[in-house]
PDB file of N, CA and C in Angstrom:
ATOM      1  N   UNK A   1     140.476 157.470  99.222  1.00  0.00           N
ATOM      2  CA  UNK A   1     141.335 156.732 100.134  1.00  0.00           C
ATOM      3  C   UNK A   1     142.305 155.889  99.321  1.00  0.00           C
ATOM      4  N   UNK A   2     143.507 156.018  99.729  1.00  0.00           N
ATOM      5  CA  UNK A   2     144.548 155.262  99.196  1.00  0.00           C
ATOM      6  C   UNK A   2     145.010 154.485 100.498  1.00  0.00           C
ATOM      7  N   UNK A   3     145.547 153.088  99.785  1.00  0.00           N
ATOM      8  CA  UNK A   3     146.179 152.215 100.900  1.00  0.00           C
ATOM      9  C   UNK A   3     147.327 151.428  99.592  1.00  0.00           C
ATOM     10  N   UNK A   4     148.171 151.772 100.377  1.00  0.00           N
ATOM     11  CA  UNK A   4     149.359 151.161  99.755  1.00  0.00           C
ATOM     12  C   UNK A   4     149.706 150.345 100.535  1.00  0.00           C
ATOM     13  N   UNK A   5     150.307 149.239 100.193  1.00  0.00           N
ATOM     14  CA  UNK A   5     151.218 148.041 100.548  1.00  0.00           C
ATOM     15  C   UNK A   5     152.495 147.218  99.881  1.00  0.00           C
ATOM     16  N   UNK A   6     153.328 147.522 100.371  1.00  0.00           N
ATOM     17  CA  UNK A   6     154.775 147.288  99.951  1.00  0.00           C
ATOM     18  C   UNK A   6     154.822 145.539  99.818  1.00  0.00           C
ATOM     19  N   UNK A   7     154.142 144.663 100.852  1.00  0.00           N
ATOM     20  CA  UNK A   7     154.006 143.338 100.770  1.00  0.00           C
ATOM     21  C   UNK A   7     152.961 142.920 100.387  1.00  0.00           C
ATOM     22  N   UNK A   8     152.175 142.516  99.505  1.00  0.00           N
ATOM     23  CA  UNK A   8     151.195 142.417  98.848  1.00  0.00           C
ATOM     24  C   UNK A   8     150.376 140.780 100.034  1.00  0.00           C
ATOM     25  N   UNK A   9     151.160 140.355 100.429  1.00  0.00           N
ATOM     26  CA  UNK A   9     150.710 139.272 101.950  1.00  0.00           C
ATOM     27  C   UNK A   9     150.409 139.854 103.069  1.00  0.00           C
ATOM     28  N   UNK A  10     151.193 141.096 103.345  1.00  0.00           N
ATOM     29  CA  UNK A  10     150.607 141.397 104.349  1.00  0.00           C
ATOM     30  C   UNK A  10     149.768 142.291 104.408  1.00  0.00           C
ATOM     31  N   UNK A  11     149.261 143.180 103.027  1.00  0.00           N
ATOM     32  CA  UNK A  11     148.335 144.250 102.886  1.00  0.00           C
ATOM     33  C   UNK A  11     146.934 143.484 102.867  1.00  0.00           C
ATOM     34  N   UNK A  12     146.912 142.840 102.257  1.00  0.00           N
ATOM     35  CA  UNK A  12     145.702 141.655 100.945  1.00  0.00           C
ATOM     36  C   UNK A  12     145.266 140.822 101.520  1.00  0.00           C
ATOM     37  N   UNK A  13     146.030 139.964 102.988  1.00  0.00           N
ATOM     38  CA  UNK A  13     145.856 138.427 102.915  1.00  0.00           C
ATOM     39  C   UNK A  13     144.541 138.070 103.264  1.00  0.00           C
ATOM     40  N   UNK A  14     144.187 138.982 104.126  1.00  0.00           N
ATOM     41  CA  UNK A  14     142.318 138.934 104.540  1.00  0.00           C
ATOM     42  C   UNK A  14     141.378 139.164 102.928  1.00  0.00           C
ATOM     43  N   UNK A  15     141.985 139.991 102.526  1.00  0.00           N
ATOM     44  CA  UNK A  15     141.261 141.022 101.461  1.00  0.00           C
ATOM     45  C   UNK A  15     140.612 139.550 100.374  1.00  0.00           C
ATOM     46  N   UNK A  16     142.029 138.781  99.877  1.00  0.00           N
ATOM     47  CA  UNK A  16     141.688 137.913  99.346  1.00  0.00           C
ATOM     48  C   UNK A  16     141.106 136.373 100.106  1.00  0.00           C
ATOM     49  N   UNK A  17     141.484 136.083 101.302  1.00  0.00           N
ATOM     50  CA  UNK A  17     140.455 135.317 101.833  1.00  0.00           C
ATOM     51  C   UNK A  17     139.161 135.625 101.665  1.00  0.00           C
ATOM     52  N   UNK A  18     138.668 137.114 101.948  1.00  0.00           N
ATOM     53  CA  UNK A  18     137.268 137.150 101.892  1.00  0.00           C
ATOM     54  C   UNK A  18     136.738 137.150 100.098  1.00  0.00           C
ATOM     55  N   UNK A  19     137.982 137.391  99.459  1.00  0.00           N
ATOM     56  CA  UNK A  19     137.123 137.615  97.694  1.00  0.00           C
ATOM     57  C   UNK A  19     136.911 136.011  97.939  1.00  0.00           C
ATOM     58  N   UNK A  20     137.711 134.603  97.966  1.00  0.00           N
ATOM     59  CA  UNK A  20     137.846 133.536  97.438  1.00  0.00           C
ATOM     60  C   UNK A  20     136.637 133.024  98.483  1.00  0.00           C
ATOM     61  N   UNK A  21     136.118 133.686  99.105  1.00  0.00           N
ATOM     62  CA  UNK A  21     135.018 133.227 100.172  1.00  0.00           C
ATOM     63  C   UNK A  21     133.671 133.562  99.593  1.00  0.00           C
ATOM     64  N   UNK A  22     133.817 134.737  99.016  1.00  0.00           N
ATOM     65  CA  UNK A  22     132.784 135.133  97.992  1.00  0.00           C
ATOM     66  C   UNK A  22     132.848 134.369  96.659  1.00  0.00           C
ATOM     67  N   UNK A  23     133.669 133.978  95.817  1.00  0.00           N
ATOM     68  CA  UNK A  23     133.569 133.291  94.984  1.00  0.00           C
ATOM     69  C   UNK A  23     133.390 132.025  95.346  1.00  0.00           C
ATOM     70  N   UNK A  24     133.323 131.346  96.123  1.00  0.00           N
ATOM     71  CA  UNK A  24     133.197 129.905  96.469  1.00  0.00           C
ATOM     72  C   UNK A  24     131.918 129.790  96.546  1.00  0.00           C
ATOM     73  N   UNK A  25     131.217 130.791  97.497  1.00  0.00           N
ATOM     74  CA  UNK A  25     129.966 130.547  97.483  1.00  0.00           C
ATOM     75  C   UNK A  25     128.787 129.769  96.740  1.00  0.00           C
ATOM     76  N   UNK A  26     128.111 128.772  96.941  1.00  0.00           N
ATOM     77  CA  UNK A  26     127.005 128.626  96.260  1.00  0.00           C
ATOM     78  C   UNK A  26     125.832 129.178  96.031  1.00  0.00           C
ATOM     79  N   UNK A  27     125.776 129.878  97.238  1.00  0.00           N
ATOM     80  CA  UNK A  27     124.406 131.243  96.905  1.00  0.00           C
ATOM     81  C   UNK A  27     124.757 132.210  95.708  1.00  0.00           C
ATOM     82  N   UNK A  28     123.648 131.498  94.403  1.00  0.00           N
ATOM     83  CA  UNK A  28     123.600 132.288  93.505  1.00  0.00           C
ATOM     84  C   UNK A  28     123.326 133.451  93.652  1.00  0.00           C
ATOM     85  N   UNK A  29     122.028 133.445  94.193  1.00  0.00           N
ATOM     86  CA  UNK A  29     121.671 134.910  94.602  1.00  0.00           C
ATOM     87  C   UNK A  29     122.467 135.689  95.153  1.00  0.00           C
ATOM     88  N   UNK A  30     123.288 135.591  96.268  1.00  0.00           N
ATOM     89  CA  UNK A  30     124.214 136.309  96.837  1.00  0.00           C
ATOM     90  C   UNK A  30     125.531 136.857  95.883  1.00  0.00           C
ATOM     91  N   UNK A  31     125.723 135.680  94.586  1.00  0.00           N
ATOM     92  CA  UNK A  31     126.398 136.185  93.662  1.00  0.00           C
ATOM     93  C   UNK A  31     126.088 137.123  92.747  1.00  0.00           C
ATOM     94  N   UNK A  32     124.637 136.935  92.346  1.00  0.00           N
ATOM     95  CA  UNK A  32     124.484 138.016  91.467  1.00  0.00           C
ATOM     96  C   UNK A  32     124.025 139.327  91.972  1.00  0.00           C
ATOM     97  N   UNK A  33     123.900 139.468  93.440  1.00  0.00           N
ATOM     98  CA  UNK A  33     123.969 140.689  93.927  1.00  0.00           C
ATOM     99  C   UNK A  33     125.302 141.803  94.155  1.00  0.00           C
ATOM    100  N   UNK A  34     126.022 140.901  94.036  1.00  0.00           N
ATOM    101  CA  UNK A  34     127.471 141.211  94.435  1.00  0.00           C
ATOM    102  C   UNK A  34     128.264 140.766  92.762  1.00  0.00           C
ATOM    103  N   UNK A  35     127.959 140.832  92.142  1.00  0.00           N
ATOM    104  CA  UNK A  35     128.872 139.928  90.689  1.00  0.00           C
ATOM    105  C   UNK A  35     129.351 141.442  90.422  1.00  0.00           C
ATOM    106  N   UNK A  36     128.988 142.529  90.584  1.00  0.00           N
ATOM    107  CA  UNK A  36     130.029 143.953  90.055  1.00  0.00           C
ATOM    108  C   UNK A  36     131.018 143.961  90.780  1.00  0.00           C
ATOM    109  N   UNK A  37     130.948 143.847  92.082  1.00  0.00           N
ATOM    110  CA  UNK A  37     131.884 143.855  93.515  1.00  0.00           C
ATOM    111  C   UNK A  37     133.151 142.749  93.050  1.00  0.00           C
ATOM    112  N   UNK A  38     132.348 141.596  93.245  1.00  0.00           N
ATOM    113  CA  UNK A  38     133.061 140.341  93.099  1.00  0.00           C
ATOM    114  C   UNK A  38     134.177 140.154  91.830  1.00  0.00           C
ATOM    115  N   UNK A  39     133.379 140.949  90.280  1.00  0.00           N
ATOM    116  CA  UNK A  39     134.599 141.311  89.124  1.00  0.00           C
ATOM    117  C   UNK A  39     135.558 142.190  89.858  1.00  0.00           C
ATOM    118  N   UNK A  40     135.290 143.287  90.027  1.00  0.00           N
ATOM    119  CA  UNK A  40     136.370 144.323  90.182  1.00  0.00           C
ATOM    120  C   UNK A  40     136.983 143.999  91.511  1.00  0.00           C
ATOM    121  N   UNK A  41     137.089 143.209  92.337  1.00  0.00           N
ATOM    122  CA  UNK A  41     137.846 143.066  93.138  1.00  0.00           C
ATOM    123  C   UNK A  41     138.797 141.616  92.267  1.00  0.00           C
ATOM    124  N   UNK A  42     138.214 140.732  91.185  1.00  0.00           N
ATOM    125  CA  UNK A  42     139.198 139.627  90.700  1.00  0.00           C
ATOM    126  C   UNK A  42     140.151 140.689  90.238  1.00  0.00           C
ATOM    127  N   UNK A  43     139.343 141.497  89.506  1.00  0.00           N
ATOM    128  CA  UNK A  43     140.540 142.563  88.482  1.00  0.00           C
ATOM    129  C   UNK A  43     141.490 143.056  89.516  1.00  0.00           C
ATOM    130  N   UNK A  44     141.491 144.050  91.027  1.00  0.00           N
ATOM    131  CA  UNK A  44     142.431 144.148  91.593  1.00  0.00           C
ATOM    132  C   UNK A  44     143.595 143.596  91.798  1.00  0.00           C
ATOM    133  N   UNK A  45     142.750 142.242  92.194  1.00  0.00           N
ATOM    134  CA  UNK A  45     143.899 141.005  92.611  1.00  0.00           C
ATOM    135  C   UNK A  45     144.316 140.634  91.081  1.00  0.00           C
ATOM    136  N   UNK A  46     144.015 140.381  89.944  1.00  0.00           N
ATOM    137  CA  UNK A  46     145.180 140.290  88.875  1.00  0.00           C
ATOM    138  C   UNK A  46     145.863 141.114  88.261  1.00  0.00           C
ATOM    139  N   UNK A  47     145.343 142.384  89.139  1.00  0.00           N
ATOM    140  CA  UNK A  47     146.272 143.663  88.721  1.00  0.00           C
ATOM    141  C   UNK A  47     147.596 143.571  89.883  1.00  0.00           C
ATOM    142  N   UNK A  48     147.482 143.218  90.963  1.00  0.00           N
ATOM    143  CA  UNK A  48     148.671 142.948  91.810  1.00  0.00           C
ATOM    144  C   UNK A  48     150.067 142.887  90.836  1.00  0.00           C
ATOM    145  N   UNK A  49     150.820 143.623  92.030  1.00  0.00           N
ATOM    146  CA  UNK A  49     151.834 143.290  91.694  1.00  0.00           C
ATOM    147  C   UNK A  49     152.927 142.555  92.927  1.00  0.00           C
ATOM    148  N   UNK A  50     153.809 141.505  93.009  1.00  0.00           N
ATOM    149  CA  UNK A  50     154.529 141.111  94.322  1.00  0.00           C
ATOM    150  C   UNK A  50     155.338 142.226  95.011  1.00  0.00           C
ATOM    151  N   UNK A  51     155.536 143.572  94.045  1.00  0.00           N
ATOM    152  CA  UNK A  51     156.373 144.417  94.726  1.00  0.00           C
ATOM    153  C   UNK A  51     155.495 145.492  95.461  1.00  0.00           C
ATOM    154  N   UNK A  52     154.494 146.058  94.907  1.00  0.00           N
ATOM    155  CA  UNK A  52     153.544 147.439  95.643  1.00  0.00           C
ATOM    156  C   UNK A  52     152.136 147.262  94.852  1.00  0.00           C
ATOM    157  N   UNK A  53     151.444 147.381  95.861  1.00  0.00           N
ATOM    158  CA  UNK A  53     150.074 147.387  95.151  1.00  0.00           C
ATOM    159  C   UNK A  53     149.334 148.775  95.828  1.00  0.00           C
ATOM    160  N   UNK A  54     148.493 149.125  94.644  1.00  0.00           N
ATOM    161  CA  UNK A  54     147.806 150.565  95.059  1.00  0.00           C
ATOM    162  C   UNK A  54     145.845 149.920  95.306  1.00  0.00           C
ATOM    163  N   UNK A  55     145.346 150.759  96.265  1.00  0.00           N
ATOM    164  CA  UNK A  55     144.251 150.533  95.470  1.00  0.00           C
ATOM    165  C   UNK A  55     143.020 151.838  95.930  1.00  0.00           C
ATOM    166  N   UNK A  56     142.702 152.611  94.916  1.00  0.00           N
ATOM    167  CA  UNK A  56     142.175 152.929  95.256  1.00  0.00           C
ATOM    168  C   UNK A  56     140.732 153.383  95.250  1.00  0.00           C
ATOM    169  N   UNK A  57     139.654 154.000  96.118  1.00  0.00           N
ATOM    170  CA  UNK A  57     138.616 153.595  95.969  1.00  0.00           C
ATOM    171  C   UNK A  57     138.071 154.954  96.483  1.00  0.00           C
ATOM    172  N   UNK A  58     136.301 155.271  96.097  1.00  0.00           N
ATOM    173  CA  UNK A  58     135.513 156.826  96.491  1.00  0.00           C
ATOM    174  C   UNK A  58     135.417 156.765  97.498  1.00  0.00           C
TER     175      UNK A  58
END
């Protein structure tokens, strides 16, 4: 599955509410169940770009 987005606000804006909701968290546990998830979605978002972002996934 590919999802492209030309506005990186209007593709993402949930996408990254829910990462910064996951990183805020204080449930350790919930972090280290999710800490593979939780990297590779920071890496997405600092792979962004403001003009098109790709992302894709199995």
């Amino acid at each position: 599955m590919v999802i492209e987005s030309k506005n990186i606000q209007d593709g993402f804006e949930g996408f990254e509410n829910r990462l910064l909701q996951i990183c805020d968290r204080k449930d350790q546990e919930f972090r280290n169940k999710f800490k593979d998830k939780v990297f590779l979605m920071e890496k997405i978002l600092k792979l962004a770009s403001k003009d098109k972002m790709y992302i894709v996934s199995k």
